[in-house]
C-alpha atoms as a PDB file:
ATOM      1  CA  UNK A   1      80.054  60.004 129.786  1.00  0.00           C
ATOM      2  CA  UNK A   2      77.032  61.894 130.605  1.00  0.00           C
ATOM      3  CA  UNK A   3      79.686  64.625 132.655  1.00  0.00           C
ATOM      4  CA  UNK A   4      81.269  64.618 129.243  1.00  0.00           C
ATOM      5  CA  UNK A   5      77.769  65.631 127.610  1.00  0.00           C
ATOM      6  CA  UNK A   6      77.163  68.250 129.421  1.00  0.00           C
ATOM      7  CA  UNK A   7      80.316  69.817 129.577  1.00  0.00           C
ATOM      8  CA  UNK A   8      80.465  70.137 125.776  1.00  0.00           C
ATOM      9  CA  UNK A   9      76.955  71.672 125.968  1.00  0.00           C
ATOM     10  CA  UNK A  10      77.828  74.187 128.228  1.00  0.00           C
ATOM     11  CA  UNK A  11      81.202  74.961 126.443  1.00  0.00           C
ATOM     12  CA  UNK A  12      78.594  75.277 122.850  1.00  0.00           C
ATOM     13  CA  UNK A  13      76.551  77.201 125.281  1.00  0.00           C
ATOM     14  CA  UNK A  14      78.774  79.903 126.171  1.00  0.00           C
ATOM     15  CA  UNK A  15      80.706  79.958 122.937  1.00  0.00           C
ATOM     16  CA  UNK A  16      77.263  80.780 121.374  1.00  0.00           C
ATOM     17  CA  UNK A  17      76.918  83.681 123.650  1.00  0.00           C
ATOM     18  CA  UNK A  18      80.582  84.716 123.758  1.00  0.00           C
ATOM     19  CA  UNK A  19      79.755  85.361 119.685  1.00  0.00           C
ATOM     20  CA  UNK A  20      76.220  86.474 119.795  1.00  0.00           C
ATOM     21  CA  UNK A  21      77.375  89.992 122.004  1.00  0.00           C
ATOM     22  CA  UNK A  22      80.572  89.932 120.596  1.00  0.00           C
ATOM     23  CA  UNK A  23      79.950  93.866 120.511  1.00  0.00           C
ATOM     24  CA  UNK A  24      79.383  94.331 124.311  1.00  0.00           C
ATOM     25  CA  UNK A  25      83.292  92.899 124.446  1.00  0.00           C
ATOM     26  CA  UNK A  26      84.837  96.078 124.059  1.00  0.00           C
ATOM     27  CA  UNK A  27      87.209  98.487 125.381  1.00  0.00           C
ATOM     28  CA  UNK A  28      87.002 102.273 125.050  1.00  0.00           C
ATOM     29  CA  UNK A  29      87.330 106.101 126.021  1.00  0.00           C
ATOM     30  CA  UNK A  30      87.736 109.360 125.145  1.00  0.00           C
ATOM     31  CA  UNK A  31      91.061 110.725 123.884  1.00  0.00           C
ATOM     32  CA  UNK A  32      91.739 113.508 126.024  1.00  0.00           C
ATOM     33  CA  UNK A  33      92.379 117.150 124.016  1.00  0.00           C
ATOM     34  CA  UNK A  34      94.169 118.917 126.728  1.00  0.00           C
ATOM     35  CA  UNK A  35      97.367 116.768 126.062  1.00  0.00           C
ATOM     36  CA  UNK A  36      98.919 114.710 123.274  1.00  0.00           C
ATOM     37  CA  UNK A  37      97.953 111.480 122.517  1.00  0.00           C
ATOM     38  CA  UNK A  38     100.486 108.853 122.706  1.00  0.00           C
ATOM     39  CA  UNK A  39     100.200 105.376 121.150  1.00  0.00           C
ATOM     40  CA  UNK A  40     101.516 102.209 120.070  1.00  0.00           C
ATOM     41  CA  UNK A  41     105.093 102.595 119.451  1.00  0.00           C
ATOM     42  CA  UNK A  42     104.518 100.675 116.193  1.00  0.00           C
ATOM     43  CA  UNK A  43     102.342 103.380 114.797  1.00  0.00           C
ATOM     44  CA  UNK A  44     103.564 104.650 111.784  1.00  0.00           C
ATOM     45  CA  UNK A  45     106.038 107.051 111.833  1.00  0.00           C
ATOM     46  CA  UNK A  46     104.765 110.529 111.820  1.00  0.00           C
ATOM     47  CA  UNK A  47     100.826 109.853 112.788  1.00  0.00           C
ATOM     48  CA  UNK A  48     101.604 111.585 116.168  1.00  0.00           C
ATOM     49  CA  UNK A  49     102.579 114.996 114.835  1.00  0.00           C
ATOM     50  CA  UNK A  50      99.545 114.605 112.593  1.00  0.00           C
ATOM     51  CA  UNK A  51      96.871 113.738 115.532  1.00  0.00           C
ATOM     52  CA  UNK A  52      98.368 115.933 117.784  1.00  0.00           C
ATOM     53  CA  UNK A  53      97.332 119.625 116.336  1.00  0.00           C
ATOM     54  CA  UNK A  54      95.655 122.270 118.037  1.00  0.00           C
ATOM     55  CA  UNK A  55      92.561 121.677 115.854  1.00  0.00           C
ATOM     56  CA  UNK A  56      91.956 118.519 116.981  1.00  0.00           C
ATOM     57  CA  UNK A  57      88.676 118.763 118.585  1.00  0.00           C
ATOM     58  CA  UNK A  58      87.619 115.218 119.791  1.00  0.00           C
ATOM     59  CA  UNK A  59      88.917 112.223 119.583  1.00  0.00           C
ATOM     60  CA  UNK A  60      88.331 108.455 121.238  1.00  0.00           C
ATOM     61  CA  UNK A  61      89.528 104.690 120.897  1.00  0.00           C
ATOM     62  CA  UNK A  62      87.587 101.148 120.884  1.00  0.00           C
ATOM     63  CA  UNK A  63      90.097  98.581 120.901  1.00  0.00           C
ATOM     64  CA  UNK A  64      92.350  98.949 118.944  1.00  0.00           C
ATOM     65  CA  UNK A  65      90.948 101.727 116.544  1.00  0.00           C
ATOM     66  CA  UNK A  66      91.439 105.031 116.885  1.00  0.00           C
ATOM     67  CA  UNK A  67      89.411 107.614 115.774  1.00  0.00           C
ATOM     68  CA  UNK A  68      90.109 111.384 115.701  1.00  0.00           C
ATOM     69  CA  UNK A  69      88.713 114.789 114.367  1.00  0.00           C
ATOM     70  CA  UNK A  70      89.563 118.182 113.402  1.00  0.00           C
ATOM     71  CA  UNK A  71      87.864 121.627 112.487  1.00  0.00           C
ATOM     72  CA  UNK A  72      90.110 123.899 110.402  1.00  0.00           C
ATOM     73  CA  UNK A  73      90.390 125.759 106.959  1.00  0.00           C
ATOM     74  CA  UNK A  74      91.190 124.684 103.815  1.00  0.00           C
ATOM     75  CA  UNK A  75      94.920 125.761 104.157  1.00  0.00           C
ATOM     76  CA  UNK A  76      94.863 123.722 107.262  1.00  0.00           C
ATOM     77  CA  UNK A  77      93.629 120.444 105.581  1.00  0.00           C
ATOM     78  CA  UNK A  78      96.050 121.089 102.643  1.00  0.00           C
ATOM     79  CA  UNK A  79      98.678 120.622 105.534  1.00  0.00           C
ATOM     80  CA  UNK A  80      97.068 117.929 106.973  1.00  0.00           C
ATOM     81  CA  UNK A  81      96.550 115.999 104.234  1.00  0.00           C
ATOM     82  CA  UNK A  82     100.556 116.672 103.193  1.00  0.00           C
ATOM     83  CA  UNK A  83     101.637 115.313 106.324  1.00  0.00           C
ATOM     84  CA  UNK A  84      99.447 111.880 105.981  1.00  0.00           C
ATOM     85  CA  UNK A  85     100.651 111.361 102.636  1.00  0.00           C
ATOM     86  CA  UNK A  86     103.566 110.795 103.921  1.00  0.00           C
ATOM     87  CA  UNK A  87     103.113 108.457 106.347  1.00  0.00           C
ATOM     88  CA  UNK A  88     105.553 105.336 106.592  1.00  0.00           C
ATOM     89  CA  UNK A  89     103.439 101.911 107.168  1.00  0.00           C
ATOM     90  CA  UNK A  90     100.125 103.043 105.440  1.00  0.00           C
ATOM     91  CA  UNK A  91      99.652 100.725 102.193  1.00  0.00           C
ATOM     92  CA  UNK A  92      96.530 102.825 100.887  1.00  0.00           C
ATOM     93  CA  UNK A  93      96.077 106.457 101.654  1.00  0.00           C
ATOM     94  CA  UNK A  94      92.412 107.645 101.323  1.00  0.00           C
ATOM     95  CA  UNK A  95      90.293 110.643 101.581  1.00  0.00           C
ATOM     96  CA  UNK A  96      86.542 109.649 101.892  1.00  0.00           C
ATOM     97  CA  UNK A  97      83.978 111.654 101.079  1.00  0.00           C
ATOM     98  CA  UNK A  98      80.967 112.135 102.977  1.00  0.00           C
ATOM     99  CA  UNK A  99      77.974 114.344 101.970  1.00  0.00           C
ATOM    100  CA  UNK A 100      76.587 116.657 104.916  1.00  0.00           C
ATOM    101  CA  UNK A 101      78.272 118.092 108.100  1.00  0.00           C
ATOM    102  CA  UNK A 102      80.721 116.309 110.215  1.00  0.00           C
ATOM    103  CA  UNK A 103      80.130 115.707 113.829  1.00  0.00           C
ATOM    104  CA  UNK A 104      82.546 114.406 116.592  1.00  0.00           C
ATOM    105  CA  UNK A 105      81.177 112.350 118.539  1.00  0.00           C
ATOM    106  CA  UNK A 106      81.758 109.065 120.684  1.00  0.00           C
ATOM    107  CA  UNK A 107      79.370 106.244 120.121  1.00  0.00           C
ATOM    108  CA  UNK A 108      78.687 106.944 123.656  1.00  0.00           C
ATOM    109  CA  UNK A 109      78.736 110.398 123.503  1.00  0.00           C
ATOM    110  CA  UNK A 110      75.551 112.162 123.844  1.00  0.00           C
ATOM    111  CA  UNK A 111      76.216 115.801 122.521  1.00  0.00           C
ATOM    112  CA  UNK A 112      78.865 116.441 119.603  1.00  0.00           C
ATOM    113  CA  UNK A 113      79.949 119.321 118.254  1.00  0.00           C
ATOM    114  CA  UNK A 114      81.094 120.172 114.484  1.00  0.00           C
ATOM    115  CA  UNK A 115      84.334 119.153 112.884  1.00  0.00           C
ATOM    116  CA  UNK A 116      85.360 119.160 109.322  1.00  0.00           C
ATOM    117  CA  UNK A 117      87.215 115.887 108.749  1.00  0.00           C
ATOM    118  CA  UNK A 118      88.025 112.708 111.174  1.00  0.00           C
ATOM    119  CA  UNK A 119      91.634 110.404 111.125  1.00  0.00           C
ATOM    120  CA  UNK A 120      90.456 106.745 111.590  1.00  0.00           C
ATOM    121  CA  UNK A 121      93.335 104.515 112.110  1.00  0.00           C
ATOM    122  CA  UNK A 122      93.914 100.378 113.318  1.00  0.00           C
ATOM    123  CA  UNK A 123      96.121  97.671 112.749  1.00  0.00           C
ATOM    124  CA  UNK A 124      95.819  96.643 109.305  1.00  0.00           C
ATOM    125  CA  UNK A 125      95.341  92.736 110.993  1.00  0.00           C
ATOM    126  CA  UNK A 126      92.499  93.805 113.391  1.00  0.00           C
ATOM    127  CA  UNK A 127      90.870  95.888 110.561  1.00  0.00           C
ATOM    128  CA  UNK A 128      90.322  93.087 108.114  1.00  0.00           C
ATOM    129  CA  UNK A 129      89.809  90.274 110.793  1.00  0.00           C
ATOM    130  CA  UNK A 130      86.812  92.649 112.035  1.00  0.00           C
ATOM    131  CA  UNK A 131      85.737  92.995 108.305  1.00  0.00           C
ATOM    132  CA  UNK A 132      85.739  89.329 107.558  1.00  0.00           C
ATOM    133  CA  UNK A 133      83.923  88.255 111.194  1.00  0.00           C
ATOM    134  CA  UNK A 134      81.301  90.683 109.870  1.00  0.00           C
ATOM    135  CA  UNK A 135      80.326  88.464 106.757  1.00  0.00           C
ATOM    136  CA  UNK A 136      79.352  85.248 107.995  1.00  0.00           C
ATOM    137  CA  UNK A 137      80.836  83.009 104.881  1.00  0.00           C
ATOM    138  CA  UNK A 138      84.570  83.093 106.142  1.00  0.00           C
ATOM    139  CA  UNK A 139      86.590  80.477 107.910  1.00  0.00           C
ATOM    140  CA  UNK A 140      87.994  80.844 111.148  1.00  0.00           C
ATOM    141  CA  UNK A 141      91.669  80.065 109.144  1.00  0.00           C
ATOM    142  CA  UNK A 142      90.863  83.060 106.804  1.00  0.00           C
ATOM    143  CA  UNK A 143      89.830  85.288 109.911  1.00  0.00           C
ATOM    144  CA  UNK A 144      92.969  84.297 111.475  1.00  0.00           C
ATOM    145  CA  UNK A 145      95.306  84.879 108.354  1.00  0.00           C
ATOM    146  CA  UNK A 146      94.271  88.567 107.947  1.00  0.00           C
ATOM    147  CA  UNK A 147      94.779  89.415 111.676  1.00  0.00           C
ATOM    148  CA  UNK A 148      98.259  88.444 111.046  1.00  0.00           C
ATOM    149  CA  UNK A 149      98.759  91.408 108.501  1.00  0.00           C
ATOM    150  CA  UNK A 150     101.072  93.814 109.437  1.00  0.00           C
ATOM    151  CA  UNK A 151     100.520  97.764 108.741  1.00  0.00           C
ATOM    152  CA  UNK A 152      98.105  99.866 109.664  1.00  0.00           C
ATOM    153  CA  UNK A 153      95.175 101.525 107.587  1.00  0.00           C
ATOM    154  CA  UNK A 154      94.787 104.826 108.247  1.00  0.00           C
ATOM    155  CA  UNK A 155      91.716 106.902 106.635  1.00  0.00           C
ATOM    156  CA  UNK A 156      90.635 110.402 106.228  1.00  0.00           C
ATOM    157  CA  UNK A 157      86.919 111.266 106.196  1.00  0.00           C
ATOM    158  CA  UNK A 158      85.836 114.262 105.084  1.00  0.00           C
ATOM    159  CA  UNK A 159      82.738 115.997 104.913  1.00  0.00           C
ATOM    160  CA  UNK A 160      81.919 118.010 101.394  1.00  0.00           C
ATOM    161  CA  UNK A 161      78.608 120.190 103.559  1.00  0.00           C
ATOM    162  CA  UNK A 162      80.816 121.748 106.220  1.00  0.00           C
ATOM    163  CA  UNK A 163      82.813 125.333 105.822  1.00  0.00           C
ATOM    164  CA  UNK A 164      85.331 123.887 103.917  1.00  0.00           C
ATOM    165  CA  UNK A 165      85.321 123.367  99.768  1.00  0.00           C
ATOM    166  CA  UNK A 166      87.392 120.244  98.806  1.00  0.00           C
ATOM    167  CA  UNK A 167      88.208 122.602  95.340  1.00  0.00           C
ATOM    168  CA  UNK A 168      90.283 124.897  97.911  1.00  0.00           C
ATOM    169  CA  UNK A 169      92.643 122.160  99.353  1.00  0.00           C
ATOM    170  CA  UNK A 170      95.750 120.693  97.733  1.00  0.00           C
ATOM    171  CA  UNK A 171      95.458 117.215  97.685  1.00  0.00           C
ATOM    172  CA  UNK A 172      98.568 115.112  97.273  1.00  0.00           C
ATOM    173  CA  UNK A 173      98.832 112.941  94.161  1.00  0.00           C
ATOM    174  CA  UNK A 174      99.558 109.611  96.734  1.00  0.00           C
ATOM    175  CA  UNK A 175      96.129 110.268  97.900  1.00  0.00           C
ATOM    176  CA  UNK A 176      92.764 108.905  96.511  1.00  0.00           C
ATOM    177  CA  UNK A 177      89.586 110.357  96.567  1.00  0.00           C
ATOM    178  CA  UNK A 178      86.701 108.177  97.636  1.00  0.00           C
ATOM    179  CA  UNK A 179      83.145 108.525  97.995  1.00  0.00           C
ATOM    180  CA  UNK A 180      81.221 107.149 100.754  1.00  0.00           C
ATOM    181  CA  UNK A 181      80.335 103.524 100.063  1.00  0.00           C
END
């Protein structure tokens, strides 16, 4: 019995501190811009032709999100922003608005440089499963439901202090404007 003890002690133990760094569990790197990117095959159709530009001018991953940024006109976000509203897979298409200058930029990056808008993009399951773990009210059943969901959500961030002025760019009616929360 006492074996039995101790055992579940360690096992609270190290489930404690399995949860406690959950954040030092992760996998990640630079996307490289001398080559196309190539994902999941179950990306949505399209997202590679739209990640793949020449203006792409960073771009990295940490599990399984994706993150990737540009620096272009107005004409050239027009276009972009055509080609992501029509995206197959993506329930919501958004265009968030941040005040200020972009930068792109790894978390573990120590210099950036400039860009005008980013792509974020993740399973729609790991995106609200990460969403839920981060308030602490939800059950592990709820957690586990929304990892199931299939899609992907797929963002645009853009940032209204840079070069470009959001009055100069076409935005298709499919997409909706946002503000930073």
């Amino acid at each position: 019995m006492k074996t039995l003890s101790r055992k579940w002690i360690w096992g609270v133990i190290g489930c404690s501190l399995l949860l406690t760094s959950w954040e030092a569990f992760a996998l990640g790197a630079d996307h490289p811009n001398d080559r196309p990117v190539t994902g999941s095959t179950n990306w949505p159709k399209g997202l590679d032709l739209l990640i793949n530009t020449t203006n792409r001018v960073h771009g990295y991953f940490v599990n399984a999100e994706d993150i990737f940024f540009f620096a272009g006109s107005a004409p050239e976000l027009a276009a972009f922003l055509q080609k992501y509203s029509q995206l197959d897979g993506v329930a919501k298409r958004r265009l968030i608005l941040h005040e200020g200058t972009g930068e792109a930029k790894s978390p573990w990056g120590k210099t950036g440089r400039p860009c005008d808008w980013k792509l974020y993009m993740c399973p729609k399951g790991w995106h609200n499963a990460g969403v839920l773990l981060q308030q602490a009210t939800n059950s592990v059943a709820a957690i586990q439901q929304a990892a199931k969901e299939p899609g992907y959500v797929v963002e645009i961030h853009f940032w209204t202090g840079g070069r470009i002025k959001l009055d100069q760019v076409a935005i298709p009616k499919n997409v909706v404007v946002e503000k930073e929360k």
